[in-house]
N, C-alpha and C. Protein backbone atom coordinates (compact mmCIF):
# COMPACT_ATOMS: atom_id res chain seq x y z
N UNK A 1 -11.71 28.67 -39.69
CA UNK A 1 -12.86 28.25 -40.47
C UNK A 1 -13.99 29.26 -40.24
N UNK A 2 -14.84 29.54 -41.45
CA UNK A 2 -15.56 30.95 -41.04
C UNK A 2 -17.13 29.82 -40.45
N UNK A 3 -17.78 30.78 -39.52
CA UNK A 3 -18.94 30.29 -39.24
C UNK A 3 -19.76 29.65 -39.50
N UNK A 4 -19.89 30.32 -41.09
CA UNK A 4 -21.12 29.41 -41.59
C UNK A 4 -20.86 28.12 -42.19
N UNK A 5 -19.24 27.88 -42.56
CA UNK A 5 -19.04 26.14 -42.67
C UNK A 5 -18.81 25.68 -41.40
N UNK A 6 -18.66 26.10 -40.09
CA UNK A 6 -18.75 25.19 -38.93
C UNK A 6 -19.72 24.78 -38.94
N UNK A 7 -21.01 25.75 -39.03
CA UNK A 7 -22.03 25.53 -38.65
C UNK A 7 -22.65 24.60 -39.28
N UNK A 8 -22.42 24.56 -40.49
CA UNK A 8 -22.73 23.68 -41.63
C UNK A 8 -22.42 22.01 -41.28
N UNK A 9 -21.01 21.99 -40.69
CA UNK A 9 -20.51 20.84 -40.31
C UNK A 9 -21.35 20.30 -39.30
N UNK A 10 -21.60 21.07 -38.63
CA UNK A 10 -22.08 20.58 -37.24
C UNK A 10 -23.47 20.00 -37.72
N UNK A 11 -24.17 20.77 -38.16
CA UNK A 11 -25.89 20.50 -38.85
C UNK A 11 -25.37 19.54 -39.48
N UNK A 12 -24.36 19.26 -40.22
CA UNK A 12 -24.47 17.95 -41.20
C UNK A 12 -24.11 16.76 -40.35
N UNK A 13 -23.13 16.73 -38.99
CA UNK A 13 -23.66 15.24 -37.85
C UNK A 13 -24.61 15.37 -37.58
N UNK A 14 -25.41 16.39 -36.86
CA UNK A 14 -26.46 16.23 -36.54
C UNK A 14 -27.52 15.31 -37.30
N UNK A 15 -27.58 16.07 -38.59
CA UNK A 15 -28.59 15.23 -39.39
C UNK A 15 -28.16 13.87 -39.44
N UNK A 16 -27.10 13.93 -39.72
CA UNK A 16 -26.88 12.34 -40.01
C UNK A 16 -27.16 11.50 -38.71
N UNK A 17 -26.96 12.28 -37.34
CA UNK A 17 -27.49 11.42 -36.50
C UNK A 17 -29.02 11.34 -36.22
N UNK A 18 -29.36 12.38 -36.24
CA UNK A 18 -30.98 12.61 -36.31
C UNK A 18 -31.73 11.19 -37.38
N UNK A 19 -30.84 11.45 -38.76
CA UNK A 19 -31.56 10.42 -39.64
C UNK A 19 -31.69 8.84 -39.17
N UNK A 20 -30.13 8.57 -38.64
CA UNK A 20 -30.24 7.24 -38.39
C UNK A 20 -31.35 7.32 -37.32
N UNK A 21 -31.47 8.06 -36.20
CA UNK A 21 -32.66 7.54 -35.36
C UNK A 21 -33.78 7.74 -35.84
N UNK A 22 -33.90 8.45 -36.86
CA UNK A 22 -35.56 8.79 -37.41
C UNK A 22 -36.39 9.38 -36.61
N UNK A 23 -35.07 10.93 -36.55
CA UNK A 23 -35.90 11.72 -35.69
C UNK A 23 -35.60 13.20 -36.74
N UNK A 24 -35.42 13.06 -37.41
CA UNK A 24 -35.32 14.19 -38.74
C UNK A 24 -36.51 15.63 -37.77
N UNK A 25 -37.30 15.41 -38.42
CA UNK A 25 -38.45 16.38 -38.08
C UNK A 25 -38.70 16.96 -36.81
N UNK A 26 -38.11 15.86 -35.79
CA UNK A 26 -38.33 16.29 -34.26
C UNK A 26 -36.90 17.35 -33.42
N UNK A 27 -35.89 16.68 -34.26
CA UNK A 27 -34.44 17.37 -34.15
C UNK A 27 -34.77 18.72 -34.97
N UNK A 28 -35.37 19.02 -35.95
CA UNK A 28 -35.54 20.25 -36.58
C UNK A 28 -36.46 20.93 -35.81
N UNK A 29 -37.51 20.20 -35.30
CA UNK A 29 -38.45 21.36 -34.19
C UNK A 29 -37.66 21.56 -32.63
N UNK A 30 -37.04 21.15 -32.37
CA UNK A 30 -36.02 21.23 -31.37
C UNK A 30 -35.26 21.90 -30.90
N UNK A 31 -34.52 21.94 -32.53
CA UNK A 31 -33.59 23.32 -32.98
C UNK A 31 -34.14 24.33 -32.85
N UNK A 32 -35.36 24.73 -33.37
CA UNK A 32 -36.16 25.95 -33.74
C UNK A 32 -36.84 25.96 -32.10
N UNK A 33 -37.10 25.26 -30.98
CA UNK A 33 -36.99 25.51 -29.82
C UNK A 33 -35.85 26.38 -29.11
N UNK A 34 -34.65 25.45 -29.25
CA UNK A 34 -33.53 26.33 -28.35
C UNK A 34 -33.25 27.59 -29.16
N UNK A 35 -33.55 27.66 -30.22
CA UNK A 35 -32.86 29.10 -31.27
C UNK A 35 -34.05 29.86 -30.30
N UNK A 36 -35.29 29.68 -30.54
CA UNK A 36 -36.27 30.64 -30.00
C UNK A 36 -35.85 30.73 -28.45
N UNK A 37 -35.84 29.99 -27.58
CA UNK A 37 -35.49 30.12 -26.45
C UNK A 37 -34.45 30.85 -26.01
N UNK A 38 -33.44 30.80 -26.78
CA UNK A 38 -31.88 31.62 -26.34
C UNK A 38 -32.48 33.04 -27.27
N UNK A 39 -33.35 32.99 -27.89
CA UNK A 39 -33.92 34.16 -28.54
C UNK A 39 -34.55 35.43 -27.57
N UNK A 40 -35.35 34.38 -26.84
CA UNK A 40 -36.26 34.99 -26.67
C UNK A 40 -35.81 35.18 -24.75
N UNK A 41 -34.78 34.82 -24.49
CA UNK A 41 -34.28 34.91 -23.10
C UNK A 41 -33.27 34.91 -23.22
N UNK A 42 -32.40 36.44 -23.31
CA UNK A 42 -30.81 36.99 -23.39
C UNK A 42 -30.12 36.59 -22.25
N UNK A 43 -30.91 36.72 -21.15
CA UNK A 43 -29.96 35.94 -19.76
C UNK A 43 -29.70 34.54 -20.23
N UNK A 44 -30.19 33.74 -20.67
CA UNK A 44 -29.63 32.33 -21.01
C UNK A 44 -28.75 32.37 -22.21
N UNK A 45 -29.31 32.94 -22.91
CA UNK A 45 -28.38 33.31 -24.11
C UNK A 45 -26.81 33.90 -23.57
N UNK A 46 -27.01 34.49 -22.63
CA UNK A 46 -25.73 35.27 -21.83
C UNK A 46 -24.74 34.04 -21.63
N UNK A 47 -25.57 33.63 -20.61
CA UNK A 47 -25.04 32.33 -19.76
C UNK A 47 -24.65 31.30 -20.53
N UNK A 48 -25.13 30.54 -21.50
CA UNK A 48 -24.73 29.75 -22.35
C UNK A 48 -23.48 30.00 -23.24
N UNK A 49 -23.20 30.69 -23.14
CA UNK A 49 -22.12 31.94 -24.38
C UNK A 49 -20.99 32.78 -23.67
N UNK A 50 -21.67 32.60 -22.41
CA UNK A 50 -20.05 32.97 -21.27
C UNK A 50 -18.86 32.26 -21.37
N UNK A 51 -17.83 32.76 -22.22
CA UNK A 51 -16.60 32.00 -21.93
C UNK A 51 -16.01 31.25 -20.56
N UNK A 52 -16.18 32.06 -19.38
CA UNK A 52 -15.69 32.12 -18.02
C UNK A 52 -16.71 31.04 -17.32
N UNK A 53 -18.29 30.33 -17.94
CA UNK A 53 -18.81 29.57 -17.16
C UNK A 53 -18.42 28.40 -17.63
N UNK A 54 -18.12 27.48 -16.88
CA UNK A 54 -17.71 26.41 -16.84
C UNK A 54 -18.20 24.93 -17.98
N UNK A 55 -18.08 24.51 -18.73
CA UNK A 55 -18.95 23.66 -20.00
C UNK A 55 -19.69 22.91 -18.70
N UNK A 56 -19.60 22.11 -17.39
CA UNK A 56 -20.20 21.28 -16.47
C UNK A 56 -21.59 22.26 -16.67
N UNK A 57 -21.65 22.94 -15.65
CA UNK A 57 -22.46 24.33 -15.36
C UNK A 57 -23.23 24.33 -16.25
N UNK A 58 -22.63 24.66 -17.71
CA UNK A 58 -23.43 25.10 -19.30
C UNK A 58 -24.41 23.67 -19.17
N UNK A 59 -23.69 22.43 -19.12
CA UNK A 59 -24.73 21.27 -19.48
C UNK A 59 -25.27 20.74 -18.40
N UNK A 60 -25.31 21.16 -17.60
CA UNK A 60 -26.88 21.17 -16.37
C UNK A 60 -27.62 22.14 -16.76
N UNK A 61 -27.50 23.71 -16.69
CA UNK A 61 -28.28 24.25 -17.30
C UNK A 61 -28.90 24.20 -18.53
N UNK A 62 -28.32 23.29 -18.96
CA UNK A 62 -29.21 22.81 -20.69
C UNK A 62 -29.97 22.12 -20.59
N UNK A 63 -29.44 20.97 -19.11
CA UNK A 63 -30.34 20.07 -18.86
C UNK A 63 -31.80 20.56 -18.63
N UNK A 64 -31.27 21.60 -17.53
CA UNK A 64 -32.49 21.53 -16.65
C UNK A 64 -33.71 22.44 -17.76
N UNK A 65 -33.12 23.22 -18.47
CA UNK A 65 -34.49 23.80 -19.75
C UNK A 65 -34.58 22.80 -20.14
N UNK A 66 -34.11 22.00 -21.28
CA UNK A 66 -34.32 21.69 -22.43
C UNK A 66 -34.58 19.72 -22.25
N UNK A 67 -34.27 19.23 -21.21
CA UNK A 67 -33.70 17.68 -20.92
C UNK A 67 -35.08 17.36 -21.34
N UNK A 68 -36.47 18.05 -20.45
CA UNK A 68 -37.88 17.44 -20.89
C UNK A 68 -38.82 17.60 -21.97
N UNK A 69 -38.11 18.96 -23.13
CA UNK A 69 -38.56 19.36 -24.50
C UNK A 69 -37.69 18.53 -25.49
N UNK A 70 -36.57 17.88 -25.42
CA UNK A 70 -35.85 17.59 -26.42
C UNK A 70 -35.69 16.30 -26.70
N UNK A 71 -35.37 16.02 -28.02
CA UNK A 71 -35.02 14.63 -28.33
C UNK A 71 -33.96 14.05 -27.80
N UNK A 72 -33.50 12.76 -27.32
CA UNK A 72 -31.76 12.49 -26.64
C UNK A 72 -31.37 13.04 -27.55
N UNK A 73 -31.06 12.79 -29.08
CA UNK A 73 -30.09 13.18 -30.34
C UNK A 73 -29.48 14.74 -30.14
N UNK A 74 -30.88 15.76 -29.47
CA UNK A 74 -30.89 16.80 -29.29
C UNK A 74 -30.10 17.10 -28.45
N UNK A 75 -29.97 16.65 -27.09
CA UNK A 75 -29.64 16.64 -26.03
C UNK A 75 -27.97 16.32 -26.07
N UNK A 76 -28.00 15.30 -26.32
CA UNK A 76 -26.47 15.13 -26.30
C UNK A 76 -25.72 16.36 -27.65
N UNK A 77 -26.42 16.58 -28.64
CA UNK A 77 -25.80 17.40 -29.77
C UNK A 77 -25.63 18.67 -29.07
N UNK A 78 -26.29 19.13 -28.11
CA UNK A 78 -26.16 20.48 -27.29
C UNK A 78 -24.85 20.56 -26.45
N UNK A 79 -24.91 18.96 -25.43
CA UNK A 79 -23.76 18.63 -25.00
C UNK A 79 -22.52 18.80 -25.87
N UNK A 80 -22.74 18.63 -26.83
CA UNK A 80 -21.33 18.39 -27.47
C UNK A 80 -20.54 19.67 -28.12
N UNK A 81 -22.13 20.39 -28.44
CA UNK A 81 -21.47 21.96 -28.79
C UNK A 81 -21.00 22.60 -27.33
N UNK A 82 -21.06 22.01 -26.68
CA UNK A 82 -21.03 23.03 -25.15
C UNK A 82 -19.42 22.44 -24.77
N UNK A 83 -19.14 21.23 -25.60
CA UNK A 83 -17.89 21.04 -25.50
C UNK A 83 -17.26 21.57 -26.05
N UNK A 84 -17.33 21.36 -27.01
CA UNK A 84 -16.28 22.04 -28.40
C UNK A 84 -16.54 24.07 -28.20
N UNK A 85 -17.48 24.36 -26.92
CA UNK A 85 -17.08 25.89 -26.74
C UNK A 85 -17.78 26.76 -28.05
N UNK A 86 -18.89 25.72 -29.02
CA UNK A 86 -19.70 26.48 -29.90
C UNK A 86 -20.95 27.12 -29.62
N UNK A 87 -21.15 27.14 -28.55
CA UNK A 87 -22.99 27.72 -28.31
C UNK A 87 -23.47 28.73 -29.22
N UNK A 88 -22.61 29.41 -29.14
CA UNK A 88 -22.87 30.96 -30.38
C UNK A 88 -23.00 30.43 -31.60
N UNK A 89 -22.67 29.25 -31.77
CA UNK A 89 -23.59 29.25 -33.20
C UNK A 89 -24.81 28.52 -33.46
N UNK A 90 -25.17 27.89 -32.38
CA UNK A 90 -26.69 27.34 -32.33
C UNK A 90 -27.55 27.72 -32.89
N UNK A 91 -27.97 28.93 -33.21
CA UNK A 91 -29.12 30.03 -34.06
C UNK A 91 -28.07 29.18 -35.64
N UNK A 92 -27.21 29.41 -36.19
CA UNK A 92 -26.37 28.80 -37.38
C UNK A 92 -26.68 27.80 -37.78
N UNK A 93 -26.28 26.83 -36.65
CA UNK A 93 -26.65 25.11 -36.89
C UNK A 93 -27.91 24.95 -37.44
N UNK A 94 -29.09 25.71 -36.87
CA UNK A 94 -30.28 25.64 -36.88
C UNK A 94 -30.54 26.12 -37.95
N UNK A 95 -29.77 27.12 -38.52
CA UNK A 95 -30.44 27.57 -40.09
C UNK A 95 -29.67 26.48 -41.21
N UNK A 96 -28.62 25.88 -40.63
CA UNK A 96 -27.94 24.79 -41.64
C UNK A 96 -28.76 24.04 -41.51
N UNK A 97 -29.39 23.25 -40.36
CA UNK A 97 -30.02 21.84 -40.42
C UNK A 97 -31.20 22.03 -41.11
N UNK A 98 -31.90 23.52 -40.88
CA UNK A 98 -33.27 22.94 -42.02
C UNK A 98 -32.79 22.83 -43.47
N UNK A 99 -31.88 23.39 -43.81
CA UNK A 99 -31.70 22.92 -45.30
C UNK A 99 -31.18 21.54 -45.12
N UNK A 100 -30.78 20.97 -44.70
CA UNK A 100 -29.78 19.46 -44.83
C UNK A 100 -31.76 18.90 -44.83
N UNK A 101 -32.54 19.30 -43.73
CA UNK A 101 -33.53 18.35 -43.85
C UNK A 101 -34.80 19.00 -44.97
N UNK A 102 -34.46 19.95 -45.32
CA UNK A 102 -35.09 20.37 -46.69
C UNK A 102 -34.78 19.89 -47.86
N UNK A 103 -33.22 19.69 -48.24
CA UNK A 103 -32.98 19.06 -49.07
C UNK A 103 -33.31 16.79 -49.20
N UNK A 104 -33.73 16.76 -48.07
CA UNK A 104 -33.69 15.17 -47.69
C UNK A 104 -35.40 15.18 -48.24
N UNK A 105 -35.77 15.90 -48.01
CA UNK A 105 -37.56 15.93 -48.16
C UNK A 105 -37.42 16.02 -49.54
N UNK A 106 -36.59 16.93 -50.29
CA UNK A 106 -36.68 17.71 -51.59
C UNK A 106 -37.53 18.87 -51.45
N UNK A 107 -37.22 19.41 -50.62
CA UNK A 107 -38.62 20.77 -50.61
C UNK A 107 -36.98 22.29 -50.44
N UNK A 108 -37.98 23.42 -51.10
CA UNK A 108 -36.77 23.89 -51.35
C UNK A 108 -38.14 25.36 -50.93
N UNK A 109 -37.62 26.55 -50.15
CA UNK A 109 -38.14 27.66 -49.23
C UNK A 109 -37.80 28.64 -50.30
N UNK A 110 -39.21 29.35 -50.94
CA UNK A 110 -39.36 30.23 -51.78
C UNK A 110 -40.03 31.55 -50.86
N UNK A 111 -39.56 32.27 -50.77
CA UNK A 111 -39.70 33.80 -50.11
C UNK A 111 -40.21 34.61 -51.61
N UNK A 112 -41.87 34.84 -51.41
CA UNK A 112 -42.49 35.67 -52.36
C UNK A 112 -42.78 36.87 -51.96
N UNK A 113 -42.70 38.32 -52.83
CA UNK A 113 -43.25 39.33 -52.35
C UNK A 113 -44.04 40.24 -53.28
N UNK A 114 -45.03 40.43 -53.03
CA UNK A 114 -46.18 41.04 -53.91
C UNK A 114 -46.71 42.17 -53.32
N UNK A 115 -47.17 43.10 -54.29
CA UNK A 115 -47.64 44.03 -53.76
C UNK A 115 -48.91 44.26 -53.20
N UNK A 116 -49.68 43.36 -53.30
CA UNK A 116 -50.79 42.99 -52.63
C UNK A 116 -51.13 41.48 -52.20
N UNK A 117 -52.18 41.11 -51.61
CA UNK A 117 -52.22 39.60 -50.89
C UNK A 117 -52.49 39.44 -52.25
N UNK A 118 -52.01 37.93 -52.49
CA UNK A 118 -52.55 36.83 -53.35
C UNK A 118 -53.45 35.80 -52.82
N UNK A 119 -54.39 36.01 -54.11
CA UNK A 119 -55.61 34.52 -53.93
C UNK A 119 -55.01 33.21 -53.80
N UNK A 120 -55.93 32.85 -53.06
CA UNK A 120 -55.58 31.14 -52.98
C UNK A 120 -55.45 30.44 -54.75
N UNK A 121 -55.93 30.84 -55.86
CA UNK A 121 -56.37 30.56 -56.56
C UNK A 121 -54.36 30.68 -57.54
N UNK A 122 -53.73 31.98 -56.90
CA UNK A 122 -52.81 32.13 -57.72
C UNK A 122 -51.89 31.72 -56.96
N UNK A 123 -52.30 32.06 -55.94
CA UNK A 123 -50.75 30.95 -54.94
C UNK A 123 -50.90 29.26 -55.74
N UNK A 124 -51.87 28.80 -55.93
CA UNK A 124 -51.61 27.42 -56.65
C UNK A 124 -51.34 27.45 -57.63
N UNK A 125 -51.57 28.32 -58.44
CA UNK A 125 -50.60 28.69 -59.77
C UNK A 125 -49.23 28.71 -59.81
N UNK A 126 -49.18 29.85 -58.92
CA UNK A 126 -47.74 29.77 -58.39
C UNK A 126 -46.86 28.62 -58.19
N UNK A 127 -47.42 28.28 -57.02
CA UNK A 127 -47.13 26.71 -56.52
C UNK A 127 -46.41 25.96 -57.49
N UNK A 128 -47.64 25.64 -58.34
CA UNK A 128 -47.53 25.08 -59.57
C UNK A 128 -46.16 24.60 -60.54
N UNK A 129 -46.16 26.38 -61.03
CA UNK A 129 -45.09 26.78 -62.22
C UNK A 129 -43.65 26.99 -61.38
N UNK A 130 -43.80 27.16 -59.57
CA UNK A 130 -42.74 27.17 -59.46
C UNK A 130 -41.77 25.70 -58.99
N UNK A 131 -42.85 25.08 -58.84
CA UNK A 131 -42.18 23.38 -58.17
C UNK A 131 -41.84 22.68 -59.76
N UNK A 132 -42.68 23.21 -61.06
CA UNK A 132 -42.12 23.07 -62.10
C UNK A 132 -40.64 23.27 -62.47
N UNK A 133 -40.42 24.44 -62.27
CA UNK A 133 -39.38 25.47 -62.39
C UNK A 133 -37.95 24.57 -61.48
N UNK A 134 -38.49 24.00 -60.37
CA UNK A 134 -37.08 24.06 -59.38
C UNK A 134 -36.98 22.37 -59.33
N UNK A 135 -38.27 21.94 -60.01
CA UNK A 135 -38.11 20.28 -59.43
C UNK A 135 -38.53 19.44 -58.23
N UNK A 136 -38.70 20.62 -57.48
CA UNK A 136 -39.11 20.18 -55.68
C UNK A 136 -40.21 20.72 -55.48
N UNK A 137 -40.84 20.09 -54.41
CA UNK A 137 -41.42 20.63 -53.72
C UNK A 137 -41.15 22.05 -53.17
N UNK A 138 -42.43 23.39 -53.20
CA UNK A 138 -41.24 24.67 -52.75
C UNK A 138 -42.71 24.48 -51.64
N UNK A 139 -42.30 25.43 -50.17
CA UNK A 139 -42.92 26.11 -49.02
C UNK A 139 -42.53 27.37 -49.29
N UNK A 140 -43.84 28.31 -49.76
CA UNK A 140 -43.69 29.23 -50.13
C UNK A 140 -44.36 30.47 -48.32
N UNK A 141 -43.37 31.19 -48.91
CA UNK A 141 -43.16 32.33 -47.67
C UNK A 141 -43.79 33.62 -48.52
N UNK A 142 -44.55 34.60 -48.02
CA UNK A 142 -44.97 35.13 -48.67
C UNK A 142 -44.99 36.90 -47.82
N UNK A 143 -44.58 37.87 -48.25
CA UNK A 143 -44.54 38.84 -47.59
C UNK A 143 -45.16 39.79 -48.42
N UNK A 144 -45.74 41.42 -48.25
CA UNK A 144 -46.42 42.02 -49.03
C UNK A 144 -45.49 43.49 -48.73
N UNK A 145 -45.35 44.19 -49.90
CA UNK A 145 -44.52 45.56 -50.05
C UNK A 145 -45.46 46.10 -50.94
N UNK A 146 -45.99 47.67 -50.97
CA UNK A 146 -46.76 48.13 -51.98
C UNK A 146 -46.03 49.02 -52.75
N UNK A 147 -44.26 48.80 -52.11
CA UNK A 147 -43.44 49.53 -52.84
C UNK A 147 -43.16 49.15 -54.25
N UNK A 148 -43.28 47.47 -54.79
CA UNK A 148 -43.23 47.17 -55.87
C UNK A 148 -44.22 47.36 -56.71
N UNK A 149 -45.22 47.84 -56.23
CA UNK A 149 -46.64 48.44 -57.37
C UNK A 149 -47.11 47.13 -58.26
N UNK A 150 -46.26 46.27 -58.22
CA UNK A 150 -47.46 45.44 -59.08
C UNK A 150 -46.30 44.27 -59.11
N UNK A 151 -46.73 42.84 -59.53
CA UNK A 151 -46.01 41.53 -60.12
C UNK A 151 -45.58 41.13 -58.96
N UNK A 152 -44.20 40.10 -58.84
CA UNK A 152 -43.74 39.47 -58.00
C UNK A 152 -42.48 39.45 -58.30
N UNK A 153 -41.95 39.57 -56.59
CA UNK A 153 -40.20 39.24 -56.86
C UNK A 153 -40.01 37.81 -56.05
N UNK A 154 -39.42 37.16 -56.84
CA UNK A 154 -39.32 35.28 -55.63
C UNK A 154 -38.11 35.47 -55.49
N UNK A 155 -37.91 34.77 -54.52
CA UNK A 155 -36.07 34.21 -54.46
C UNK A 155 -36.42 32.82 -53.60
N UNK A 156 -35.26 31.90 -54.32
CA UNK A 156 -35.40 30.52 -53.94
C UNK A 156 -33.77 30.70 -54.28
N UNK A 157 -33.46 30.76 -52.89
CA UNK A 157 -31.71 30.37 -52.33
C UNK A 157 -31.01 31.88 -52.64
N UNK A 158 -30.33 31.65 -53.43
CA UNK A 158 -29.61 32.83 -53.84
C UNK A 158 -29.74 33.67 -55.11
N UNK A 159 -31.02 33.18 -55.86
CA UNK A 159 -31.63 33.56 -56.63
C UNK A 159 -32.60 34.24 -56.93
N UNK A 160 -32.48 35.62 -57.59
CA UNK A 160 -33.95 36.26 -56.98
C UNK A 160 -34.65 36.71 -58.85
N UNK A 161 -35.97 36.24 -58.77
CA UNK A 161 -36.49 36.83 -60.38
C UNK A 161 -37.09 38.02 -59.79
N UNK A 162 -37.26 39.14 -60.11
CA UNK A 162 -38.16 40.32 -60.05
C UNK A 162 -38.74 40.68 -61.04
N UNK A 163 -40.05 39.77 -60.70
CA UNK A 163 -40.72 40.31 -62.06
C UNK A 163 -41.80 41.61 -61.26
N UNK A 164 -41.43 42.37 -60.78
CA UNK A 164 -41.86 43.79 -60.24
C UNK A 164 -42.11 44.89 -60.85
N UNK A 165 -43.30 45.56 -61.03
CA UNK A 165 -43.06 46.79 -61.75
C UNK A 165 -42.25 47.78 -61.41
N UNK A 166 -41.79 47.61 -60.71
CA UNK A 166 -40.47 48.22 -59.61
C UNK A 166 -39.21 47.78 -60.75
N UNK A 167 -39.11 46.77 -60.21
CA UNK A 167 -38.32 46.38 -61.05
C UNK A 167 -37.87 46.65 -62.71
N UNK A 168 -39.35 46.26 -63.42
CA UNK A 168 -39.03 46.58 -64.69
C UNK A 168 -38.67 48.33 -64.66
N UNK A 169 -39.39 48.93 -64.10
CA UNK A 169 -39.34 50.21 -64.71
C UNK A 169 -37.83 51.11 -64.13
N UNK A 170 -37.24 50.41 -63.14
CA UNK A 170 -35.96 50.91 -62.98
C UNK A 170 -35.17 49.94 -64.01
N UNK A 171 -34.91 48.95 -64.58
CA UNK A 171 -34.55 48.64 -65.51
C UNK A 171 -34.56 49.20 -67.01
N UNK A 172 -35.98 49.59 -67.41
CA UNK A 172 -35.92 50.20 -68.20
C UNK A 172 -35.39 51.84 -67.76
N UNK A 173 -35.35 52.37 -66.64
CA UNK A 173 -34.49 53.52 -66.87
C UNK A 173 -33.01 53.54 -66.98
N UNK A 174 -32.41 52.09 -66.33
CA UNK A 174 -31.00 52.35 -66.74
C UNK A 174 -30.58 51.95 -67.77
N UNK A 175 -32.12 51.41 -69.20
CA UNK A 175 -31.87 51.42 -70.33
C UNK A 175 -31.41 52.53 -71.31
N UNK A 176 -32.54 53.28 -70.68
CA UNK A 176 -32.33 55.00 -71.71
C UNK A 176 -31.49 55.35 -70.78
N UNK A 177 -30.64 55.52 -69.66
CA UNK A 177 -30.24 56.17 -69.16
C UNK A 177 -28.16 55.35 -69.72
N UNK A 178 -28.46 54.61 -70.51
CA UNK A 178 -27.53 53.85 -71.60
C UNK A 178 -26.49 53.30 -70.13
N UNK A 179 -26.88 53.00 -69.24
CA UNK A 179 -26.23 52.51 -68.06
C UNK A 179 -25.96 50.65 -68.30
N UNK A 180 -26.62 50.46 -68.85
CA UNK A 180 -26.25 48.64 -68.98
C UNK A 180 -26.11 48.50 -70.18
C-alpha cells in the first residue's frame, strides 16, 4: 500500500476518534505539535524511526515528551502507530488529518501568489469570489513572487488558475509559436 493511502487511513481513525470525543481541533494542533517536534529535533526523529528500538522504549519516550502536551486520543493514536511500526509517517497522517478536519468544517486551503502584497481590501474580494467559486469556506495562504509581473496564480487542491502575466504571455507564445 503506497504511503499516502496508509496515511490517509490512519488520519481517517483518528478523526473519527478525535470526532466522537470532540476533540477535532485539539487532535489537529497536536499533530502539528509532534510533526514540528520530530521536525525540529532529528535525534527524536532518529529514535522514534529506529527499527532496532524496541516499540516499549518508543512509547515511554513518547510518553515522556508528549504525555503532558497531548490529548489521550493523541496519545494512545501515537501508541498505536508505534505499534503497527508507522512513525515515519506521522508528518503524513498529519497532512491527511487536516484535510479530513478541513473537509468536516467545509473550509478548503487556497495557496495565492501575487506579485506584489495585496490590500486587505482585495484579499476580501478575493475571499469573496473565491468561497463563491468552491462553495466553502477557503483559508487563504498567500506568498509573493515578482517573477509573475502582475495578476494571480491560486491553487485550491490540485487545481491551479494562473491568471499571471507570466502566465498569459508564455501562453500566448506557445500560441504563435503554433505549439498548442
Amino acid at each position: 500500500m503506497r504511503q499516502s493511502a496508509l496515511a490517509r487511513r490512519y488520519a481517517g481513525a483518528l478523526f473519527q476518534a478525535a470526532k466522537e470525543a470532540g476533540e477535532i481541533e485539539n487532535v489537529e494542533s497536536d499533530l502539528g505539535l509532534v510533526s514540528y517536534s520530530l521536525e525540529a529535533n532529528p535525534r527524536l526523529r532518529e529514535v522514534l524511526t529506529h527499527p532496532l528500538i524496541p516499540g516499549s522504549r518508543k512509547k515511554e519516550i513518547t510518553a515522556e515528551v508528549f504525555a503532558a502536551s497531548v490529548q489521550d486520543v493523541t496519545l494512545d493514536f501515537l501508541y498505536l502507530v508505534t505499534d503497527k511500526r508507522r512513525e515515519a509517517i506521522l508528518p503524513d497522517i498529519e497532512i491527511e488529518y487536516v484535510r479530513f478536519a478541513n473537509d468536516y468544517r467545509n473550509v478548503v486551503p487556497v495557496q495565492v501568489t501575487s506579485a506584489v502584497q495585496l490590500s486587505p481590501d482585495e484579499i476580501g474580494l478575493l475571499r469573496g469570489r473565491l468561497e463563491r467559486f468552491t462553495g466553502k469556506s477557503v483559508e487563504l495562504q498567500f506568498s509573493e513572487d515578482p517573477l509573475i509581473i502582475g495578476g494571480l496564480v491560486i491553487q485550491i487542491g490540485d487545481t491551479v488558475i494562473d491568471g499571471s502575466v507570466k502566465g498569459y504571455l508564455s501562453s500566448l507564445r506557445e500560441k504563435l509559436l503554433g505549439r498548442e
